[in-house]
Each structure stands twice: as structure tokens, then as C-alpha cells.
PDB file of N, CA and C in Angstrom:
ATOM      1  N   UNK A   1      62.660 157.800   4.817  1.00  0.00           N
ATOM      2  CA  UNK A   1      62.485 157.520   3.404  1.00  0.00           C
ATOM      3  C   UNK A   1      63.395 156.357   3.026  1.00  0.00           C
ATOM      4  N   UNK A   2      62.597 155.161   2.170  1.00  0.00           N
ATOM      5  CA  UNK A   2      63.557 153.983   2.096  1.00  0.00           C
ATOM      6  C   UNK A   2      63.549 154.423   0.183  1.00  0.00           C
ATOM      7  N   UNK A   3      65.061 153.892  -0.250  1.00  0.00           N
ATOM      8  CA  UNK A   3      65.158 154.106  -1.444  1.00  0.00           C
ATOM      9  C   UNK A   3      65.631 153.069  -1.924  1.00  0.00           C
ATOM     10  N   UNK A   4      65.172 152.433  -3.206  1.00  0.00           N
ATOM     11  CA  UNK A   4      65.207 151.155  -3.873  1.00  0.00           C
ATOM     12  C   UNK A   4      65.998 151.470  -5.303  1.00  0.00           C
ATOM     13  N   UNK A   5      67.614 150.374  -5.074  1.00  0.00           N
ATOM     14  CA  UNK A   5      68.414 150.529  -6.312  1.00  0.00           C
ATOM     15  C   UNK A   5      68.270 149.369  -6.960  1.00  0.00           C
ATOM     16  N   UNK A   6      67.652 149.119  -8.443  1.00  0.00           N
ATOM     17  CA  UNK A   6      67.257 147.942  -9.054  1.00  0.00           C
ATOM     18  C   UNK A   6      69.335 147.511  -9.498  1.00  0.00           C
ATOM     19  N   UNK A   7      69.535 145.961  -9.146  1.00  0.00           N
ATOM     20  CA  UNK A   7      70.973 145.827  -9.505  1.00  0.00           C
ATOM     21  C   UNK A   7      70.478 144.364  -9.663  1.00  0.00           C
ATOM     22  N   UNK A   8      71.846 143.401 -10.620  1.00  0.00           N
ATOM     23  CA  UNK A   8      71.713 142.161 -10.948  1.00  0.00           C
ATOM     24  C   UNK A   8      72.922 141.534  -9.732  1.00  0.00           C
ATOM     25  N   UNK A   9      73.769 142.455  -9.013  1.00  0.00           N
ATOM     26  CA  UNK A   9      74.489 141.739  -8.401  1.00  0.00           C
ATOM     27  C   UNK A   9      74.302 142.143  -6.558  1.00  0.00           C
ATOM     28  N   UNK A  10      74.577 141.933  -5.613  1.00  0.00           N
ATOM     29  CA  UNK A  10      73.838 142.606  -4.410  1.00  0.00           C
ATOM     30  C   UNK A  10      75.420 143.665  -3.740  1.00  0.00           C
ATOM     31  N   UNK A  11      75.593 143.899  -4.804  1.00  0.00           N
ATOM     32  CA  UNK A  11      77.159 144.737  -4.277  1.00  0.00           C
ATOM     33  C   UNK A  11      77.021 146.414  -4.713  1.00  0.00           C
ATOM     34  N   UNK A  12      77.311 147.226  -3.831  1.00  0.00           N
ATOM     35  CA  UNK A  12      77.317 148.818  -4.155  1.00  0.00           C
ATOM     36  C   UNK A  12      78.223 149.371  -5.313  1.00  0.00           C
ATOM     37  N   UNK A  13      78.928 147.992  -5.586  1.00  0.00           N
ATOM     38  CA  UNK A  13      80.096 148.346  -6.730  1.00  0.00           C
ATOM     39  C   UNK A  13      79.364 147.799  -8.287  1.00  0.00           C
ATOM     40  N   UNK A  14      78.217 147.468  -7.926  1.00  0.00           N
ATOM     41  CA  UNK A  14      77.349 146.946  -8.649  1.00  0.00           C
ATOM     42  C   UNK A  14      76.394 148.017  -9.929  1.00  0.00           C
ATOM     43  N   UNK A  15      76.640 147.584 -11.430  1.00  0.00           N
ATOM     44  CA  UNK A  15      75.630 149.025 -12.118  1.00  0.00           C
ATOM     45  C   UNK A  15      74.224 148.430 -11.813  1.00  0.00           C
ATOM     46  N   UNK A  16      73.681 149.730 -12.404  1.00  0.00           N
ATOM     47  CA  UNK A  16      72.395 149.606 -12.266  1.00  0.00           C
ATOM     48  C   UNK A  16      72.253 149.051 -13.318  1.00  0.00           C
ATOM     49  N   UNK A  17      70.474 148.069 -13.111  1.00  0.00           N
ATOM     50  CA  UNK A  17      69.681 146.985 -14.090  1.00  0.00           C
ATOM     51  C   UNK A  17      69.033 148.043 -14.383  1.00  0.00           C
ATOM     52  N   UNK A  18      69.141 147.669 -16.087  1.00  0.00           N
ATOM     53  CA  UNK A  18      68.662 148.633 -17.163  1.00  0.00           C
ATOM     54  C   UNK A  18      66.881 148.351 -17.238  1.00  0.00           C
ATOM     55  N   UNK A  19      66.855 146.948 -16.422  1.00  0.00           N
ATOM     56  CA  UNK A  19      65.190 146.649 -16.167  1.00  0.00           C
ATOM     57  C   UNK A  19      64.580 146.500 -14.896  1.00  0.00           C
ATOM     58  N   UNK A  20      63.807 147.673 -14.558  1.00  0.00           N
ATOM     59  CA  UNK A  20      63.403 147.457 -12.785  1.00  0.00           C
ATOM     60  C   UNK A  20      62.994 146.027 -12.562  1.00  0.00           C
ATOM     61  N   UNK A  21      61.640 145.716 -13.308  1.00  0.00           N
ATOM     62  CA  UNK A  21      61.026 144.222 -13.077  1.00  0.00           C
ATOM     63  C   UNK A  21      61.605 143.593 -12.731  1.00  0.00           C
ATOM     64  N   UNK A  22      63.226 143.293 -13.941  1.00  0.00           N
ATOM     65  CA  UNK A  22      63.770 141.888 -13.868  1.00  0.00           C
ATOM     66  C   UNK A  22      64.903 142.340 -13.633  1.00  0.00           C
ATOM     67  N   UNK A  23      64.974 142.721 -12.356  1.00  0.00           N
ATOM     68  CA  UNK A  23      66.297 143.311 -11.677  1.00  0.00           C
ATOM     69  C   UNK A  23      66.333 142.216 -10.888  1.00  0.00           C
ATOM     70  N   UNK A  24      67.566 141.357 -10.373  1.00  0.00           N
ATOM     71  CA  UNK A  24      67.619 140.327  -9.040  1.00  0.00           C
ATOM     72  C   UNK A  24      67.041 140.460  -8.245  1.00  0.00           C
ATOM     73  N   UNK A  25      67.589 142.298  -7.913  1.00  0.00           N
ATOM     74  CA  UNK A  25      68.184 142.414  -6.394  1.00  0.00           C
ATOM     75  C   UNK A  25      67.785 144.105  -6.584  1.00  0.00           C
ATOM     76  N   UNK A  26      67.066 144.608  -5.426  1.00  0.00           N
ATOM     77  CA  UNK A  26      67.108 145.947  -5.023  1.00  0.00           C
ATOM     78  C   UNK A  26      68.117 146.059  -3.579  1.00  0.00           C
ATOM     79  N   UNK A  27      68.795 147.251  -3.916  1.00  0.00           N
ATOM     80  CA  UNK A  27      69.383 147.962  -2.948  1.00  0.00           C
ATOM     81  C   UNK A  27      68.700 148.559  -2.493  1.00  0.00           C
ATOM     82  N   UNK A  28      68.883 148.802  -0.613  1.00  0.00           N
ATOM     83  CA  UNK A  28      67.829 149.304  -0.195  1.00  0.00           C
ATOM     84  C   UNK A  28      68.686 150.977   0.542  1.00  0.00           C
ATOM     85  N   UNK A  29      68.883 152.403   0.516  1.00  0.00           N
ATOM     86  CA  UNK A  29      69.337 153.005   1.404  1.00  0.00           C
ATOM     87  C   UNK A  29      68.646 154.008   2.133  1.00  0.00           C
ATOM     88  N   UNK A  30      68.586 154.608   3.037  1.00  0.00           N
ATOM     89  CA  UNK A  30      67.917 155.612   3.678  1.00  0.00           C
ATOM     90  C   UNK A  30      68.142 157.504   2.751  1.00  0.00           C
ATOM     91  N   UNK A  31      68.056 158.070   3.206  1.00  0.00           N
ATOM     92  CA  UNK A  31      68.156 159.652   1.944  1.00  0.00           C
ATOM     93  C   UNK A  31      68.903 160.035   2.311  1.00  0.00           C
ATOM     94  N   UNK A  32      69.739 159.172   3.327  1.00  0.00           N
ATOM     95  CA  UNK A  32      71.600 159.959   3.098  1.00  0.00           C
ATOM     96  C   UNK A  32      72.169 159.351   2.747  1.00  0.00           C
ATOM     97  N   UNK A  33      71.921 157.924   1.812  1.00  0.00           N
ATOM     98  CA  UNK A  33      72.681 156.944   1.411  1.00  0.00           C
ATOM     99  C   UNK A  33      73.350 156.370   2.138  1.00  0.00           C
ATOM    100  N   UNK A  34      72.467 156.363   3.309  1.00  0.00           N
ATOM    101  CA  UNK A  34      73.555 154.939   3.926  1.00  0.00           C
ATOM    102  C   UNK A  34      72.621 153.424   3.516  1.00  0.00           C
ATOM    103  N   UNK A  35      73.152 152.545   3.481  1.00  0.00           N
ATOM    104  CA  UNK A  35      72.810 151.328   3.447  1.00  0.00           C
ATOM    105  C   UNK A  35      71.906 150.597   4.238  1.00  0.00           C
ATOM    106  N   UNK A  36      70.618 149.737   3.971  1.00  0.00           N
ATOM    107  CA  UNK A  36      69.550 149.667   5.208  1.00  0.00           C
ATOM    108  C   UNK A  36      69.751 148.032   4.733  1.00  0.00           C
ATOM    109  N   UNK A  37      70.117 147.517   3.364  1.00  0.00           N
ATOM    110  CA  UNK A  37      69.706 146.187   3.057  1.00  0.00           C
ATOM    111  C   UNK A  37      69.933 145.753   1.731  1.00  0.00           C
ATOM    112  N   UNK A  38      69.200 144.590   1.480  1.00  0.00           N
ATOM    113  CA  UNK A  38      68.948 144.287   0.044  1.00  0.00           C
ATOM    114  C   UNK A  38      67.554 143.713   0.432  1.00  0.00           C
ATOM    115  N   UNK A  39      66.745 143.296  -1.000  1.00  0.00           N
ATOM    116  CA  UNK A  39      65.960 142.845  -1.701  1.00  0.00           C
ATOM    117  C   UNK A  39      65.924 141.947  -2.483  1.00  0.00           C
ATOM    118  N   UNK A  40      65.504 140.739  -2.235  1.00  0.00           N
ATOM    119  CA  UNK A  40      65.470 139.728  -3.860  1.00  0.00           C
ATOM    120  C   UNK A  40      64.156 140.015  -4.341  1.00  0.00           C
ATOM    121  N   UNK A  41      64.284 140.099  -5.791  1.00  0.00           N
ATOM    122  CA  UNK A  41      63.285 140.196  -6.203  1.00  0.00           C
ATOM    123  C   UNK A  41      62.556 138.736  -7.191  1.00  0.00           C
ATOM    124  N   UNK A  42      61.351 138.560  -6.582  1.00  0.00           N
ATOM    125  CA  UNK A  42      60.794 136.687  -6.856  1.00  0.00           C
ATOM    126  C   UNK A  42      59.906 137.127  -7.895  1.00  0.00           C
ATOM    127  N   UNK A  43      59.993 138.301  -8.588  1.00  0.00           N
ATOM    128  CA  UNK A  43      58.699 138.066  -9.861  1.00  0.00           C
ATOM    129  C   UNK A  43      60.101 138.315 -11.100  1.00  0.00           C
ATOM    130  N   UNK A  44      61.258 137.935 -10.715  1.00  0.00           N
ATOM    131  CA  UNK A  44      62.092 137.937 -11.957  1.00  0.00           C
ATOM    132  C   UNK A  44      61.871 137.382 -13.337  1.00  0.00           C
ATOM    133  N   UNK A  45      61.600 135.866 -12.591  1.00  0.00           N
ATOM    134  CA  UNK A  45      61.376 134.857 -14.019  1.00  0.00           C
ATOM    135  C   UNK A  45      60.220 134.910 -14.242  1.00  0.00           C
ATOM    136  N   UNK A  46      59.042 135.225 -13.906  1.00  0.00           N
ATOM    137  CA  UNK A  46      57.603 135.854 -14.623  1.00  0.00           C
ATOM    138  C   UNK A  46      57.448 135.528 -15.501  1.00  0.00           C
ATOM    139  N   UNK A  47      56.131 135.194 -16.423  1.00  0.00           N
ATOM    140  CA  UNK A  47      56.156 135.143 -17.752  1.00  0.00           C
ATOM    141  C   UNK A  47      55.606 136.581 -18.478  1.00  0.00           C
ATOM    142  N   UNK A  48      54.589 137.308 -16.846  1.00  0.00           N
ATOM    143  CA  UNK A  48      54.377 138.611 -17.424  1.00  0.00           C
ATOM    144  C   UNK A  48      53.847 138.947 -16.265  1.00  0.00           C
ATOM    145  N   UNK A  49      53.665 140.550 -16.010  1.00  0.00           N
ATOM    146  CA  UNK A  49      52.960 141.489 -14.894  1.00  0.00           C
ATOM    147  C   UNK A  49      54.182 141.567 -13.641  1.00  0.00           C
ATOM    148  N   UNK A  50      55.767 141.146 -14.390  1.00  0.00           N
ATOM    149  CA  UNK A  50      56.831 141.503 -13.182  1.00  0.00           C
ATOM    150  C   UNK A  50      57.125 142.821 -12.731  1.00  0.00           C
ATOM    151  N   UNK A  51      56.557 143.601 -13.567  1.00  0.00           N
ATOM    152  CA  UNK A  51      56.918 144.787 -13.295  1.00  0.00           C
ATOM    153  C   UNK A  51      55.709 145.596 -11.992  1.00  0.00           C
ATOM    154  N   UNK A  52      54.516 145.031 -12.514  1.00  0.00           N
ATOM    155  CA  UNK A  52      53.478 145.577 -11.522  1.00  0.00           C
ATOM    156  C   UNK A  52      53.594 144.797 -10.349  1.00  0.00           C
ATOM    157  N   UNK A  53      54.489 143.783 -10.361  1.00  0.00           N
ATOM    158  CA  UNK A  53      54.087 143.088  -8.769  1.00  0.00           C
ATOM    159  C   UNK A  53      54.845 143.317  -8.408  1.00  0.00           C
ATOM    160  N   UNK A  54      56.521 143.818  -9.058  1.00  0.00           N
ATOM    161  CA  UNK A  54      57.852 143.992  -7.855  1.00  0.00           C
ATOM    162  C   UNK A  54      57.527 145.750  -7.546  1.00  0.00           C
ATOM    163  N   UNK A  55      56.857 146.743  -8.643  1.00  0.00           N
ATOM    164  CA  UNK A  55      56.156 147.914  -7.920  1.00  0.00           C
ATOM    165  C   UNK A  55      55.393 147.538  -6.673  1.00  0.00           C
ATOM    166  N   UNK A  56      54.553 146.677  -6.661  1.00  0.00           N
ATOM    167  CA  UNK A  56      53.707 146.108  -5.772  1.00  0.00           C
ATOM    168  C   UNK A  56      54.410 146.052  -4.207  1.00  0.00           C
ATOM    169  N   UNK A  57      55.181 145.020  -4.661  1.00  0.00           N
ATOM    170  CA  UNK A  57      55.820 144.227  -3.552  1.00  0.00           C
ATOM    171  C   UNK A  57      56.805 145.482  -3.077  1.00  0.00           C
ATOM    172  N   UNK A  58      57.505 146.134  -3.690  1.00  0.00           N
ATOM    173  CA  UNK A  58      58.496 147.323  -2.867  1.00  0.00           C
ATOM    174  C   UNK A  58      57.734 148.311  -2.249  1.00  0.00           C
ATOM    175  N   UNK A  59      56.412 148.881  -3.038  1.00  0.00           N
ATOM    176  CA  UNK A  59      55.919 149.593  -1.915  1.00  0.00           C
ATOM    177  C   UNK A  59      55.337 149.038  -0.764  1.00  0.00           C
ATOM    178  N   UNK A  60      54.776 147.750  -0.768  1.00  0.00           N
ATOM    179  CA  UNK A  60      54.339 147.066   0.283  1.00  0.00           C
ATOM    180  C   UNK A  60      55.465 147.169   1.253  1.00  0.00           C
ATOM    181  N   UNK A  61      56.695 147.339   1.064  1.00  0.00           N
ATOM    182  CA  UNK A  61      58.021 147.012   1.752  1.00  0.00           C
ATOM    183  C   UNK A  61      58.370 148.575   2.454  1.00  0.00           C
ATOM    184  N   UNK A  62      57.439 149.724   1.707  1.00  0.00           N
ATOM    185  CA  UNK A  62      57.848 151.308   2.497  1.00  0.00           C
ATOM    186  C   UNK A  62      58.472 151.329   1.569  1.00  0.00           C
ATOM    187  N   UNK A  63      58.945 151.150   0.739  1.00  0.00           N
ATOM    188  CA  UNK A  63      59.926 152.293  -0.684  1.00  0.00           C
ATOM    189  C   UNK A  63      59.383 153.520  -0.770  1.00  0.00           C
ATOM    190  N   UNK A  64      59.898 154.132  -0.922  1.00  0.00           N
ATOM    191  CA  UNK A  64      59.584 155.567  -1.332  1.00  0.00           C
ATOM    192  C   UNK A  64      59.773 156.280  -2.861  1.00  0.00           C
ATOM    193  N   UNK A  65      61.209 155.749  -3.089  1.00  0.00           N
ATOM    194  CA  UNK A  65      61.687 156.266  -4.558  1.00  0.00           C
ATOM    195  C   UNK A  65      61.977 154.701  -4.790  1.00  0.00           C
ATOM    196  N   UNK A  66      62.465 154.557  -6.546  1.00  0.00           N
ATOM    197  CA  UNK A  66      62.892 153.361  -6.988  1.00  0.00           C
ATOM    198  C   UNK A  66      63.881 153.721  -7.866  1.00  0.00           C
ATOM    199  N   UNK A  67      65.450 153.624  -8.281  1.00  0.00           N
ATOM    200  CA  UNK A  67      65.987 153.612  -9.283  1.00  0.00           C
ATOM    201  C   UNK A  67      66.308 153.060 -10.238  1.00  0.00           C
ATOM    202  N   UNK A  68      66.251 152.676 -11.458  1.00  0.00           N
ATOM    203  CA  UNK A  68      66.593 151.549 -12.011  1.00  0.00           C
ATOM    204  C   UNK A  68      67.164 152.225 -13.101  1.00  0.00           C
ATOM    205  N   UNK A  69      67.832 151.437 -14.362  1.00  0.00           N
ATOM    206  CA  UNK A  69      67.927 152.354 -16.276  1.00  0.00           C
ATOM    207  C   UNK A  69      66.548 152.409 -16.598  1.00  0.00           C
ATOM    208  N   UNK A  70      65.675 152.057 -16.762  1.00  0.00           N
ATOM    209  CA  UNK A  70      64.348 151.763 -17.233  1.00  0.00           C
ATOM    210  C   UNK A  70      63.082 151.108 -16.109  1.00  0.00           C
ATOM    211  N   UNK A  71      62.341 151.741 -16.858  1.00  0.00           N
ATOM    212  CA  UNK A  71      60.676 151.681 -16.341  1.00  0.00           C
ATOM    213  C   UNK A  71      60.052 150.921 -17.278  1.00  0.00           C
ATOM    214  N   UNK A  72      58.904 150.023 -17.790  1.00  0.00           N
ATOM    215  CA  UNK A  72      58.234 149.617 -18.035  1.00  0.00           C
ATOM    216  C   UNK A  72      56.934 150.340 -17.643  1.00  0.00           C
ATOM    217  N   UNK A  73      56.237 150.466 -18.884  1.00  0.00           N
ATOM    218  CA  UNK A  73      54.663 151.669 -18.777  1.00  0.00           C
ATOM    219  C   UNK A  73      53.918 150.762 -17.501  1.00  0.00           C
ATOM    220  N   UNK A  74      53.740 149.432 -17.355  1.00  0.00           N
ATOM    221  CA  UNK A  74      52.963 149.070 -16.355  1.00  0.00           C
ATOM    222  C   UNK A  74      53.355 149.323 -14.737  1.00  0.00           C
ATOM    223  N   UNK A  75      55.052 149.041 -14.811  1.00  0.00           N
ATOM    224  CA  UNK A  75      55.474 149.232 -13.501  1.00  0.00           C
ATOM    225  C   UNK A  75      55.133 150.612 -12.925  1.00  0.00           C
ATOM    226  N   UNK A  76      55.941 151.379 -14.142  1.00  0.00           N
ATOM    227  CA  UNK A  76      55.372 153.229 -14.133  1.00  0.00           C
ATOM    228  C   UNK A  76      54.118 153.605 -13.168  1.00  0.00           C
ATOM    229  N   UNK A  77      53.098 152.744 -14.165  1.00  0.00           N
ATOM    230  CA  UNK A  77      51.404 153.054 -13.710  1.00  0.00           C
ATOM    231  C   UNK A  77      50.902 152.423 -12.190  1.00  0.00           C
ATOM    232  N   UNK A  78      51.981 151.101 -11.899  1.00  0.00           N
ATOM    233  CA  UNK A  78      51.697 150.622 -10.155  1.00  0.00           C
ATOM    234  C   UNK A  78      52.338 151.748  -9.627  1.00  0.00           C
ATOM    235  N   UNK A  79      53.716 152.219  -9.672  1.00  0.00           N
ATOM    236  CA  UNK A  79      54.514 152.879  -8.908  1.00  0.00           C
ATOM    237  C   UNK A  79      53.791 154.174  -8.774  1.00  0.00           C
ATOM    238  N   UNK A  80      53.130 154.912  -9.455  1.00  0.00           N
ATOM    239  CA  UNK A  80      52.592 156.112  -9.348  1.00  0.00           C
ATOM    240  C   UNK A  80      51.183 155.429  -8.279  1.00  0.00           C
ATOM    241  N   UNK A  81      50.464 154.964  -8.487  1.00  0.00           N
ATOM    242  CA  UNK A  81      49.244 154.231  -8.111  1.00  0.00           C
ATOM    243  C   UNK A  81      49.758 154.161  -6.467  1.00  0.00           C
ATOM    244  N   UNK A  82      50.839 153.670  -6.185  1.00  0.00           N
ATOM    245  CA  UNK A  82      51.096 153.352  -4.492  1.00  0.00           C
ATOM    246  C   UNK A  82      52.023 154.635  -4.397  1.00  0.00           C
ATOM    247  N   UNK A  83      52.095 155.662  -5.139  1.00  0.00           N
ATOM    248  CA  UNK A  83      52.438 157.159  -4.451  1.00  0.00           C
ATOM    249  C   UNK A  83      54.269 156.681  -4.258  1.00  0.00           C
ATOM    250  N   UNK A  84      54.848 155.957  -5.208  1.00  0.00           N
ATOM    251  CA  UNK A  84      56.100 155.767  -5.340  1.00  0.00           C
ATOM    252  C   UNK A  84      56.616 156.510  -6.228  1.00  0.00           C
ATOM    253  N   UNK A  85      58.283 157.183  -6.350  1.00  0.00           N
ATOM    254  CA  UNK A  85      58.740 158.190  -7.215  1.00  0.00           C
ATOM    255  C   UNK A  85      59.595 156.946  -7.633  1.00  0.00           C
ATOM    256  N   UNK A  86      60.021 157.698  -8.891  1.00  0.00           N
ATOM    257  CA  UNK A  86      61.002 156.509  -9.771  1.00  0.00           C
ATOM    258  C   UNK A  86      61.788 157.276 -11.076  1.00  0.00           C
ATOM    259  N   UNK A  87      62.884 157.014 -10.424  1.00  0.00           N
ATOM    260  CA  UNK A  87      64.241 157.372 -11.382  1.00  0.00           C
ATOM    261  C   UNK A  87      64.651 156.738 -12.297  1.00  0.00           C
ATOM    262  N   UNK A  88      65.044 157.622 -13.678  1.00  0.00           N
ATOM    263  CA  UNK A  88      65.541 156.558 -14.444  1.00  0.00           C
ATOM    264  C   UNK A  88      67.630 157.175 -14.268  1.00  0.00           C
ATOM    265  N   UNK A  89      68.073 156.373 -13.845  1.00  0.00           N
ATOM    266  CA  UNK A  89      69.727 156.233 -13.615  1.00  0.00           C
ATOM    267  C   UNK A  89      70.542 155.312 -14.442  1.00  0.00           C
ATOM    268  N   UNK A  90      72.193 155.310 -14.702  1.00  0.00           N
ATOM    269  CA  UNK A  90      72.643 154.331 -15.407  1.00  0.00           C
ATOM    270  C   UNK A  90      74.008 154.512 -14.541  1.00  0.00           C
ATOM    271  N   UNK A  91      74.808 153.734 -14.428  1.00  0.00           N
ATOM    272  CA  UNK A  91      76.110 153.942 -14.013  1.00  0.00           C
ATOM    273  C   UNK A  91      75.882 152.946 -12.680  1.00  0.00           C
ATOM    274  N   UNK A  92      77.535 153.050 -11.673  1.00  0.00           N
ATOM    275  CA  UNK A  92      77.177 152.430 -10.808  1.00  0.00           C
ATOM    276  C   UNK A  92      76.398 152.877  -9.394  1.00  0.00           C
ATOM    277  N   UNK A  93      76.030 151.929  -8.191  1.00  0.00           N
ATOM    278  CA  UNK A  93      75.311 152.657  -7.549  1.00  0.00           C
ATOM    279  C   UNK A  93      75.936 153.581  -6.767  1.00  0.00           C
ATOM    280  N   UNK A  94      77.241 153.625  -6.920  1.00  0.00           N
ATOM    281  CA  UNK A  94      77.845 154.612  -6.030  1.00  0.00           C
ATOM    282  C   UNK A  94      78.231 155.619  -6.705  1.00  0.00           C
ATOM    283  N   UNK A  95      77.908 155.531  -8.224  1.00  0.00           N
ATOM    284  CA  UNK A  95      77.635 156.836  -9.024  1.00  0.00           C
ATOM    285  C   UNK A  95      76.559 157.444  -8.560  1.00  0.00           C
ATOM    286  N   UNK A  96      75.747 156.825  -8.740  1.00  0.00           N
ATOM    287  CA  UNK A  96      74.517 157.575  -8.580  1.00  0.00           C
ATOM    288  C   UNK A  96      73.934 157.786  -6.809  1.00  0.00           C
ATOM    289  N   UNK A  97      74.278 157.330  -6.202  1.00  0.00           N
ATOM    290  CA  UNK A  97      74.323 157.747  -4.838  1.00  0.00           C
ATOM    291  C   UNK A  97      75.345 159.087  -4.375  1.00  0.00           C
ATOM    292  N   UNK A  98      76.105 159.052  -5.309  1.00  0.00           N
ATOM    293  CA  UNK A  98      76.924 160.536  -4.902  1.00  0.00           C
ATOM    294  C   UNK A  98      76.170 161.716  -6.069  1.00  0.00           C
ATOM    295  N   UNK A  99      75.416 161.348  -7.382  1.00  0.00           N
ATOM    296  CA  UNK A  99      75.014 162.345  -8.116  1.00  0.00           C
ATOM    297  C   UNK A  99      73.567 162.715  -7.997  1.00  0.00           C
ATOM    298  N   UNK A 100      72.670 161.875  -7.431  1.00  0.00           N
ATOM    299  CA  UNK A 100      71.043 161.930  -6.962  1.00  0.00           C
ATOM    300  C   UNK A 100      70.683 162.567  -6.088  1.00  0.00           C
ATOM    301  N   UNK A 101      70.155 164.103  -6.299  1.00  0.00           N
ATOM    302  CA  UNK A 101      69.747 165.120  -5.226  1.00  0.00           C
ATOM    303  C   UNK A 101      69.637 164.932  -3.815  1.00  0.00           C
ATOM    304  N   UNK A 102      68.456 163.699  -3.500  1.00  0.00           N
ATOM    305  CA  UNK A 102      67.798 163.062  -2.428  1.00  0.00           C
ATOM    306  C   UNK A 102      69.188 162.921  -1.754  1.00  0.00           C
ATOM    307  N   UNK A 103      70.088 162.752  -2.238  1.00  0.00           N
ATOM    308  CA  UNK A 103      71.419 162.233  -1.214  1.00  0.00           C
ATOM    309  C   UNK A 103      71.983 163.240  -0.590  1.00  0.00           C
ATOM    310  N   UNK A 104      72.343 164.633  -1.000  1.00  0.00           N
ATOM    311  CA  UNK A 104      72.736 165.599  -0.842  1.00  0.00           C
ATOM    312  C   UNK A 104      71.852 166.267   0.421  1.00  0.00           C
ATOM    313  N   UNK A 105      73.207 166.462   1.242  1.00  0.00           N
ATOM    314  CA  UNK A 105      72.873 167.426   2.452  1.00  0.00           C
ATOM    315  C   UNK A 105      72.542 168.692   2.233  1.00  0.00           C
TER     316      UNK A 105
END
């Protein structure tokens, strides 16, 4: 299971982007939270539909879950559509990597 942390900076000390779409950068970790990567994300500057193409583009990539502060109804409707789960989180990612079920042994 690959899990996708929407962030503006590519660091684990990094909070979470309150907007999946126009997030930089996804963190990428496996479901014990270890670390597999990053992600740039190229539908940032968009003028519109960033949200359905970086849903797009991460499940194309094997995501499984997505975290971000916020969803957008369109991203919502791709992410369900390619059988992706999606969290809404706030804090940093190593908050939420120690408080997010999926992590827990």
C-alpha cells in the first residue's frame, strides 16, 4: 500500500497542504510509515481540473490512500472513481504519521 502526503515543502517536518490539487509535493510512505519518496505535483499552476488530474496522476502512480487538509468535490469524485481512500489531516506529517490508524501495528 503506497500512501500520498499532500505538503508545500518536500520535508517530513513539513505541515500538511490545506489543498490536495495545489499541493507542490506529495509524500510518498508505505503503511508502516516508512518513507518510499516524493512527488512533484505539475497540475499545480492549472487554471482548472488540478484536482482531477493530480487524483488522476497519483493513482496512475499505485496510491492507495491520499492525505491532505482538504478535498475539492472534483478531486473527491476522481479519487473515489480510481478506488483511492482520502483523508482529511492538518498538522505536521509526522503528526499525522504517528496519529493515522493505517500506521499502527
Amino acid at each position: 500500500m503506497k500512501i500520498a502526503i499532500a505538503v508545500n515543502n518536500k520535508d517530513q517536518n513539513s505541515q500538511i497542504s490545506e489543498r490536495a490539487g495545489r499541493a507542490s509535493h506529495y509524500l510518498i510512505f508505505d503503511e508502516k510509515g516508512k518513507a518510499l519518496g516524493d512527488i512533484s505535483n505539475p497540475f499545480l499552476e492549472e487554471r482548472g481540473g488540478a484536482g482531477t488530474a493530480t487524483a488522476e496522476m497519483l493513482a496512475d502512480k499505485g496510491i492507495s490512500v491520499v492525505i491532505a487538509g482538504d478535498f475539492g468535490r472534483k478531486m473527491t469524485d476522481a479519487l473515489e472513481n480510481r478506488g483511492v481512500r482520502y483523508y482529511k489531516e492538518e498538522g505536521s506529517v509526522e503528526e499525522v504519521l504517528k496519529k493515522v490508524t493505517i500506521f499502527k501495528k
